[in-house]
N, C-alpha and C. Protein backbone atom coordinates (compact mmCIF):
# COMPACT_ATOMS: atom_id res chain seq x y z
N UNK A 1 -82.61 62.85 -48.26
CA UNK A 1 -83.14 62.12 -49.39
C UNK A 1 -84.12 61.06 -48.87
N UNK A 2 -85.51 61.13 -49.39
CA UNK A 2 -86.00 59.80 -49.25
C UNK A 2 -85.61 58.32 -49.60
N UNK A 3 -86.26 57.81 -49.01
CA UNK A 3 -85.82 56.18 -48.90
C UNK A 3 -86.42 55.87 -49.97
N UNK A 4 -86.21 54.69 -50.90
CA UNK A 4 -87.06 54.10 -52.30
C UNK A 4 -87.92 53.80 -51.73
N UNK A 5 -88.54 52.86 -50.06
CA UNK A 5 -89.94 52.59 -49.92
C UNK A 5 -90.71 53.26 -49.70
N UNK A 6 -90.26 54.56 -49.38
CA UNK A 6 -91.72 55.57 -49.46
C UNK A 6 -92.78 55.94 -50.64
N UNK A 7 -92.27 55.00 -52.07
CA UNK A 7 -92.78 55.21 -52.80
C UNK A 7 -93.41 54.40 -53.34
N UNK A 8 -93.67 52.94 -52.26
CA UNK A 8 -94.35 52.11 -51.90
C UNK A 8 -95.46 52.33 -50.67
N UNK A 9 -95.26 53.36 -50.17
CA UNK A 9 -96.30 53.53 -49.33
C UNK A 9 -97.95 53.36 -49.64
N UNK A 10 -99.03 53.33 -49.29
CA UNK A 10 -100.13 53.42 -49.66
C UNK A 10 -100.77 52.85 -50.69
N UNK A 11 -99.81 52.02 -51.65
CA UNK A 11 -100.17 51.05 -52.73
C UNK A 11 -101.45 50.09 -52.71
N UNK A 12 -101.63 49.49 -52.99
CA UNK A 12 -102.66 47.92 -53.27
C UNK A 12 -102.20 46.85 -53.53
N UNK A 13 -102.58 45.78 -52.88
CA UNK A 13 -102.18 44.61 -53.45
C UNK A 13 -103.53 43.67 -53.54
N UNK A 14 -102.96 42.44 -54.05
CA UNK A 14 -104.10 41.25 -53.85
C UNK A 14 -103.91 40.90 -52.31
N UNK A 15 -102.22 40.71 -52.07
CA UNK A 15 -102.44 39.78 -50.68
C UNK A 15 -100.67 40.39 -50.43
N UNK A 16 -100.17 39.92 -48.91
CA UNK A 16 -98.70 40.36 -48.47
C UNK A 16 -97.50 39.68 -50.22
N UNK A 17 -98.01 38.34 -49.77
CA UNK A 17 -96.96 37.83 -51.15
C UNK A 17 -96.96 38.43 -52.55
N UNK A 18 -98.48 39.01 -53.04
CA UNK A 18 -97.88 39.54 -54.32
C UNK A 18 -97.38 40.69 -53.92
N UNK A 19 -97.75 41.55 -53.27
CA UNK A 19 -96.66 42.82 -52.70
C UNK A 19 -95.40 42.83 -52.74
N UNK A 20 -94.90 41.77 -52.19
CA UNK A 20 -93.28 41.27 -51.64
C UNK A 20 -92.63 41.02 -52.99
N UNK A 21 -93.46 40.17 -53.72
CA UNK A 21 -92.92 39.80 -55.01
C UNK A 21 -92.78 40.70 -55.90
N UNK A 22 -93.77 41.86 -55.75
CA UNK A 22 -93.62 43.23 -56.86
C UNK A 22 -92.25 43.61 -56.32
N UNK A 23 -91.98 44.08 -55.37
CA UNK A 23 -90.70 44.91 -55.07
C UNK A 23 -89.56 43.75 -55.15
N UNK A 24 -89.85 42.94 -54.78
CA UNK A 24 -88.41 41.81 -54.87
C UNK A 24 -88.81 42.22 -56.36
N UNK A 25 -88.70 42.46 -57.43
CA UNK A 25 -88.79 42.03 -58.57
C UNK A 25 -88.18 43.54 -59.11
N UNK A 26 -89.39 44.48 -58.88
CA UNK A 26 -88.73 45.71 -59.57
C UNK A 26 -87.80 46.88 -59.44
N UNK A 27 -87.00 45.80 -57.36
CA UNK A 27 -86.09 46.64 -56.72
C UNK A 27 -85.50 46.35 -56.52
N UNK A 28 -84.90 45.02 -56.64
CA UNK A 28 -83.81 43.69 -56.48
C UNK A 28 -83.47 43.25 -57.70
N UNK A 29 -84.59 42.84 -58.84
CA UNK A 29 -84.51 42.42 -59.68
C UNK A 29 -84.37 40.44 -59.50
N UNK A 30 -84.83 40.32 -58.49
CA UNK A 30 -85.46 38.79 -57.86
C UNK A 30 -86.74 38.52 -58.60
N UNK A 31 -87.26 37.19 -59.58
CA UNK A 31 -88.33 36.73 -59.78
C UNK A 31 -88.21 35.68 -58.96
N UNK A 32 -89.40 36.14 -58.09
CA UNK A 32 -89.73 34.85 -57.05
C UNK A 32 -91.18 34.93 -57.03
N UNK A 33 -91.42 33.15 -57.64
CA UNK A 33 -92.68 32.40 -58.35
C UNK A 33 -93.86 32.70 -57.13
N UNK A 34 -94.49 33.03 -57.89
CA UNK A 34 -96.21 33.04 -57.06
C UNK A 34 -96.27 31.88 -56.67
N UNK A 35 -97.01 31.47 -54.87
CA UNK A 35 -97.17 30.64 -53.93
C UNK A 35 -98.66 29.93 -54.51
N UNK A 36 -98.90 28.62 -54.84
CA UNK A 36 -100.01 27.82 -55.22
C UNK A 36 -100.92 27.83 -53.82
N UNK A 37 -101.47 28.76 -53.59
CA UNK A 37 -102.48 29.05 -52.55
C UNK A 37 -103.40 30.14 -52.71
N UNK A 38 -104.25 30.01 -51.69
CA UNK A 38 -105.73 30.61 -51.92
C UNK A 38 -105.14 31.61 -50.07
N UNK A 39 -105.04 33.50 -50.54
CA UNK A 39 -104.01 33.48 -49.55
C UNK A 39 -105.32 34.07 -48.37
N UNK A 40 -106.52 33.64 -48.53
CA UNK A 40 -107.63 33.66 -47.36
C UNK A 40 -107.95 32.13 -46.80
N UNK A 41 -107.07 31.48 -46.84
CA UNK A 41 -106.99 30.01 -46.32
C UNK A 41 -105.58 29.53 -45.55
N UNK A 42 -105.95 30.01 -44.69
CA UNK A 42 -104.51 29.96 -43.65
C UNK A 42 -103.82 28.95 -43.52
N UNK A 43 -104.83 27.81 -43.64
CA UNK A 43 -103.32 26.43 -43.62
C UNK A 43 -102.58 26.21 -44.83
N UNK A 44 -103.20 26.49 -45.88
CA UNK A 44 -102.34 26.52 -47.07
C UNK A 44 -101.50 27.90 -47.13
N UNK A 45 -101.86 28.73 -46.05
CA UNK A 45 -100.65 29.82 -45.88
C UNK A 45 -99.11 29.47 -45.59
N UNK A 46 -99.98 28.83 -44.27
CA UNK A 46 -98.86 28.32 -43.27
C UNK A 46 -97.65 27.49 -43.77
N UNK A 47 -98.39 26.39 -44.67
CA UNK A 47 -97.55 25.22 -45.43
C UNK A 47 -97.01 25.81 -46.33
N UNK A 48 -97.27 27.01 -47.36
CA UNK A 48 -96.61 27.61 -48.01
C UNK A 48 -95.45 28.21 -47.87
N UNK A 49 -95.49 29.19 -46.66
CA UNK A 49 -94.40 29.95 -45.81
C UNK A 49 -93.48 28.69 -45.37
N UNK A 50 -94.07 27.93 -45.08
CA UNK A 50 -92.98 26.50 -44.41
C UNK A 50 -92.07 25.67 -45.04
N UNK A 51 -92.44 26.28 -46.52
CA UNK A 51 -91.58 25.66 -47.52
C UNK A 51 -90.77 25.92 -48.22
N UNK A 52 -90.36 27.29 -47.61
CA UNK A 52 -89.62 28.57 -47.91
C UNK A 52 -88.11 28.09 -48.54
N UNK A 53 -87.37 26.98 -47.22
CA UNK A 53 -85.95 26.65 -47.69
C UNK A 53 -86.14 25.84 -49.00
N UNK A 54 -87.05 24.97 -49.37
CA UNK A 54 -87.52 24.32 -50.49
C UNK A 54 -87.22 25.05 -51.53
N UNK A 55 -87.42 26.94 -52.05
CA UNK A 55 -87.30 27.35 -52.75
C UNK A 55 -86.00 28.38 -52.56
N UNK A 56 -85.15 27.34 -52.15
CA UNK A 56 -84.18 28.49 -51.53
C UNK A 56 -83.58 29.51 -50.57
N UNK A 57 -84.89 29.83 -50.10
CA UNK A 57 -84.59 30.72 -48.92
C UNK A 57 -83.77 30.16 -47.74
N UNK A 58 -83.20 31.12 -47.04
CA UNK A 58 -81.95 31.26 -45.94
C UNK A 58 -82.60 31.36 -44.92
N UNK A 59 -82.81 31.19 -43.82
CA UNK A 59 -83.05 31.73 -42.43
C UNK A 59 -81.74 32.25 -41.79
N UNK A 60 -81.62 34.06 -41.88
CA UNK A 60 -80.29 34.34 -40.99
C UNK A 60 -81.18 35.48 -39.80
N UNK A 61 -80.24 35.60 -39.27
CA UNK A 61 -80.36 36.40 -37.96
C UNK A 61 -80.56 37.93 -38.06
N UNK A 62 -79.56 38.03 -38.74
CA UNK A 62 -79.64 39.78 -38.76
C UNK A 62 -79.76 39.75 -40.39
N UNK A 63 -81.08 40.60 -40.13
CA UNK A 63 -81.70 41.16 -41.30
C UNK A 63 -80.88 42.29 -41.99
N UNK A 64 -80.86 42.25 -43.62
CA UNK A 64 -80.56 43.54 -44.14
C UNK A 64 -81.49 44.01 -44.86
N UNK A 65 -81.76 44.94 -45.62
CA UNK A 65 -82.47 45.43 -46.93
C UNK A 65 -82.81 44.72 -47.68
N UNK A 66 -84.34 44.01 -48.12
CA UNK A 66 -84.67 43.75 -48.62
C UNK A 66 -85.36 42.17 -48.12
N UNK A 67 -84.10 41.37 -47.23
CA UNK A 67 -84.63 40.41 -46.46
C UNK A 67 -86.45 40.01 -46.26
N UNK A 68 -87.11 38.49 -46.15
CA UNK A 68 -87.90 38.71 -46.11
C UNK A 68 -88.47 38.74 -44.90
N UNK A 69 -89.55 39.47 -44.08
CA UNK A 69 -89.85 38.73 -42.91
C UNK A 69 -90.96 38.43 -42.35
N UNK A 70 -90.91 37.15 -41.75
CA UNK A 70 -91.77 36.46 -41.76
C UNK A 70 -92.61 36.68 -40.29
N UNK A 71 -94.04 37.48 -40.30
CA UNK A 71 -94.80 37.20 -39.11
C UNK A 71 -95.48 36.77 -38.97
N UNK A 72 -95.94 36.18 -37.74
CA UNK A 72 -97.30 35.78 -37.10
C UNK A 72 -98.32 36.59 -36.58
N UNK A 73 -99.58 35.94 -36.94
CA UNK A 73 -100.42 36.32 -35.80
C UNK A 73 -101.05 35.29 -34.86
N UNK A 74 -100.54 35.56 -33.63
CA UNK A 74 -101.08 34.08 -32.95
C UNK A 74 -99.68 33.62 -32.98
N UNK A 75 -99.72 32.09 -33.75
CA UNK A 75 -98.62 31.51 -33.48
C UNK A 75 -98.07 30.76 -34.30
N UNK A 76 -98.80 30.92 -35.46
CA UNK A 76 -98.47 29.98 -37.05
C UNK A 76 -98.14 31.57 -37.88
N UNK A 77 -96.42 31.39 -38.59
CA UNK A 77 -96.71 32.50 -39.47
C UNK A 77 -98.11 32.16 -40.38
N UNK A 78 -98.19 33.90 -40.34
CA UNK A 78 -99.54 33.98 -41.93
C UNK A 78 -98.87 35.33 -42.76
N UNK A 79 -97.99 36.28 -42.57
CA UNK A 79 -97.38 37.16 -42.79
C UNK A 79 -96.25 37.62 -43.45
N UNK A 80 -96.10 38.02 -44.37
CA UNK A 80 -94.52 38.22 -44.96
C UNK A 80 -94.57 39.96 -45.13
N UNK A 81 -93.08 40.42 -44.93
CA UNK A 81 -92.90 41.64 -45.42
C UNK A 81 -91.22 41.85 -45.80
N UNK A 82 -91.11 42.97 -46.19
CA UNK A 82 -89.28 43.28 -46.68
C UNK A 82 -88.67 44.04 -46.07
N UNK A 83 -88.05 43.82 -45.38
CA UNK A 83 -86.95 44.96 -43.94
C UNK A 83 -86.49 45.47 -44.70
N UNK A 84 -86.83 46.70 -44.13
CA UNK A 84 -86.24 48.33 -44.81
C UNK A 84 -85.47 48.86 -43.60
N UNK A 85 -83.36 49.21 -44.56
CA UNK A 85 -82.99 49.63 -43.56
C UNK A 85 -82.92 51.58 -43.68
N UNK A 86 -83.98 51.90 -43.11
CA UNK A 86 -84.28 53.51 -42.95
C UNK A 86 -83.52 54.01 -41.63
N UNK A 87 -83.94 55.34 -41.81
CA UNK A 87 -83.57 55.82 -40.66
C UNK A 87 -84.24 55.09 -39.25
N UNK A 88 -85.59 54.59 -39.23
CA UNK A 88 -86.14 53.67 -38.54
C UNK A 88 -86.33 52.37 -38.94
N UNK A 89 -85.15 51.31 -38.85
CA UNK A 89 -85.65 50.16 -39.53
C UNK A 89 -86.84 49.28 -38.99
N UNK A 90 -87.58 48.65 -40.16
CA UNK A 90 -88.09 47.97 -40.32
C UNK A 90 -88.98 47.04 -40.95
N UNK A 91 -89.88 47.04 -41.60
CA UNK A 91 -90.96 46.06 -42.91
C UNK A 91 -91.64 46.53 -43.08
N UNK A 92 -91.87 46.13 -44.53
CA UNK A 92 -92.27 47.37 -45.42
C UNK A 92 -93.74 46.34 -46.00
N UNK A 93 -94.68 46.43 -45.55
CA UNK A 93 -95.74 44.92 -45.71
C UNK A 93 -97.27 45.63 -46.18
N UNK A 94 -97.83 44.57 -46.76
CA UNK A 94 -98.93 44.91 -47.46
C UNK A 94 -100.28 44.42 -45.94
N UNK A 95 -101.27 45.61 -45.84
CA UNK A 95 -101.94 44.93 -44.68
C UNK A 95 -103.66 45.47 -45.77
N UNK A 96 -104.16 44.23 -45.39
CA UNK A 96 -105.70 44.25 -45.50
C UNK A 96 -106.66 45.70 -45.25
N UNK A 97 -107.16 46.32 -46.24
CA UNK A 97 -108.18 47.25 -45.79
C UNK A 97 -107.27 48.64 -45.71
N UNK A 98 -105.59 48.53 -45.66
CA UNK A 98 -104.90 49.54 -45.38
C UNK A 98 -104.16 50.22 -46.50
N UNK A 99 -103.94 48.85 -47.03
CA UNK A 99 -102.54 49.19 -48.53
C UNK A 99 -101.29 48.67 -47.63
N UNK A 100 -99.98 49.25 -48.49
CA UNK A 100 -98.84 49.09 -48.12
C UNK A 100 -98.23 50.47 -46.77
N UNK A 101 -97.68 49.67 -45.98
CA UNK A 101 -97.32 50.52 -44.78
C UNK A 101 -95.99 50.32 -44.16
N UNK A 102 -95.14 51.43 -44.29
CA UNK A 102 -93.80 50.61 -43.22
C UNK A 102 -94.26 50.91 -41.62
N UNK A 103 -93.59 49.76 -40.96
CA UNK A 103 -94.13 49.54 -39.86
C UNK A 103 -92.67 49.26 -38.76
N UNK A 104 -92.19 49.71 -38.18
CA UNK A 104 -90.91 49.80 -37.12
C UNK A 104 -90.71 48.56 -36.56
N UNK A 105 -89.90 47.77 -36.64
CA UNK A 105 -89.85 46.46 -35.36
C UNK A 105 -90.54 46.39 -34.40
N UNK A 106 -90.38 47.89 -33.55
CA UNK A 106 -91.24 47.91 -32.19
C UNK A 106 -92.60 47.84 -32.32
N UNK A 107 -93.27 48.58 -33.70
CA UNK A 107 -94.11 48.87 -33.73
C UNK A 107 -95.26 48.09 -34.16
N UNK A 108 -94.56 46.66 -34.41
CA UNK A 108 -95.68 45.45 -35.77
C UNK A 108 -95.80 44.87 -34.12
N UNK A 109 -95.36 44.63 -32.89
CA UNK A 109 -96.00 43.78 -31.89
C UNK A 109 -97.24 44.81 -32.03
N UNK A 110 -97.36 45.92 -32.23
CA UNK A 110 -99.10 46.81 -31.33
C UNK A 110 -99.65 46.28 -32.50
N UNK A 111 -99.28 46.13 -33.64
CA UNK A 111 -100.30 46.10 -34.51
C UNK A 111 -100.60 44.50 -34.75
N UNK A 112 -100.05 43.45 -33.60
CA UNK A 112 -100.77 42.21 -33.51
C UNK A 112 -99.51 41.02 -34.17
N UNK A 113 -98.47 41.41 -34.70
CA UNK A 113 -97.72 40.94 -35.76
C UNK A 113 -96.66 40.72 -34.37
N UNK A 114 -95.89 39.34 -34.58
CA UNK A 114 -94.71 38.89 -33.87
C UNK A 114 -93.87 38.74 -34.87
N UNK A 115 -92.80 38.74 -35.06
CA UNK A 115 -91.81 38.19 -36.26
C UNK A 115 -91.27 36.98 -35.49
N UNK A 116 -91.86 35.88 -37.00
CA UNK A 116 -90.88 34.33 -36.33
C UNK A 116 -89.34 34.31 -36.94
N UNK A 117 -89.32 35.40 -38.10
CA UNK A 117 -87.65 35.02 -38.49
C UNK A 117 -87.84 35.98 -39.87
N UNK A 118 -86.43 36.25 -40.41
CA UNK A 118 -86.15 36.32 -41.62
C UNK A 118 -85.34 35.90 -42.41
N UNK A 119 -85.47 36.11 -43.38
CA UNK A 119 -85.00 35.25 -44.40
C UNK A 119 -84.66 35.75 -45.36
N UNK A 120 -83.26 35.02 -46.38
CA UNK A 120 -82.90 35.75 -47.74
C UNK A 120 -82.89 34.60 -48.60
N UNK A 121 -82.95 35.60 -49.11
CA UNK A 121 -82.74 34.41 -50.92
C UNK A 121 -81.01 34.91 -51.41
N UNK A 122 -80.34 33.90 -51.66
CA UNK A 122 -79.09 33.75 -52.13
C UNK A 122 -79.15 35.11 -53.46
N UNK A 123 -80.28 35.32 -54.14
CA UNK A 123 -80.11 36.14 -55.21
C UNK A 123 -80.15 37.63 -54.66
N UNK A 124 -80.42 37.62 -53.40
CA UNK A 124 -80.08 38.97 -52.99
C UNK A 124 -78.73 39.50 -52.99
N UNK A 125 -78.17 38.80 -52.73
CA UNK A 125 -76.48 38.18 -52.28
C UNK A 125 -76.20 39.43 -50.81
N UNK A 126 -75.40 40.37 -51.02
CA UNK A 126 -74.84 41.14 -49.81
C UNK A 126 -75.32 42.82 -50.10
N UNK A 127 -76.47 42.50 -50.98
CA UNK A 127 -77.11 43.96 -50.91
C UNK A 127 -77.73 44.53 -50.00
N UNK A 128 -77.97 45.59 -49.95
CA UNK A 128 -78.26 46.76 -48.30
C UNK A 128 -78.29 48.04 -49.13
């Protein structure tokens, strides 16, 4: 059986966050508020992502389904995506010029992406 994110594959977005927020929304059933930023202006990225526990979010260790996660490029996150646990886990993220792509743990260092952490929102609770 396929996985539900394959049917997120190849999509469109404006930017990673409205992506994240479509599926937190129509696969979780999470409304989580659009970020007051301009998301081609990286310091108001940065400060956005940084304010994450502000709106609740968790920083835990081991990721499950749906979790958000947060990468860098360089060395300031600018990046969010949703860990998918597949037969290959890993984040399921909206990239520029590409659409939506799942991308393997191992596989987001080649494509320039470090992960600084992930994170849940309490309204996920112990779903997987």
């Amino acid at each position: 059986m396929k996985h539900w994110a394959a049917n997120y594959v190849g999509a469109e977005a404006s930017d990673c966050w409205a992506f994240a927020r479509q599926v937190w929304a129509e696969r979780f059933g999470l409304q989580v508020p659009s970020m007051p930023y301009d998301p081609n202006d990286p310091r108001l990225v940065r400060r956005a992502f940084g304010e994450a526990p502000q709106h609740g979010w968790e920083r835990v260790e081991a990721p499950r389904e749906g979790d958000a996660v947060l990468m860098t490029k360089g060395i300031r996150p600018c990046h969010i995506g949703i860990w998918i646990e597949a037969e290959s886990r890993g984040c399921l993220h909206w990239v520029e010029r590409t659409g939506v792509v799942f991308t393997t743990r191992a596989m987001l260092r080649d494509l320039g992406y470090g992960v600084c952490g992930y994170w849940r929102h309490p309204a996920l609770g112990g779903r997987a």
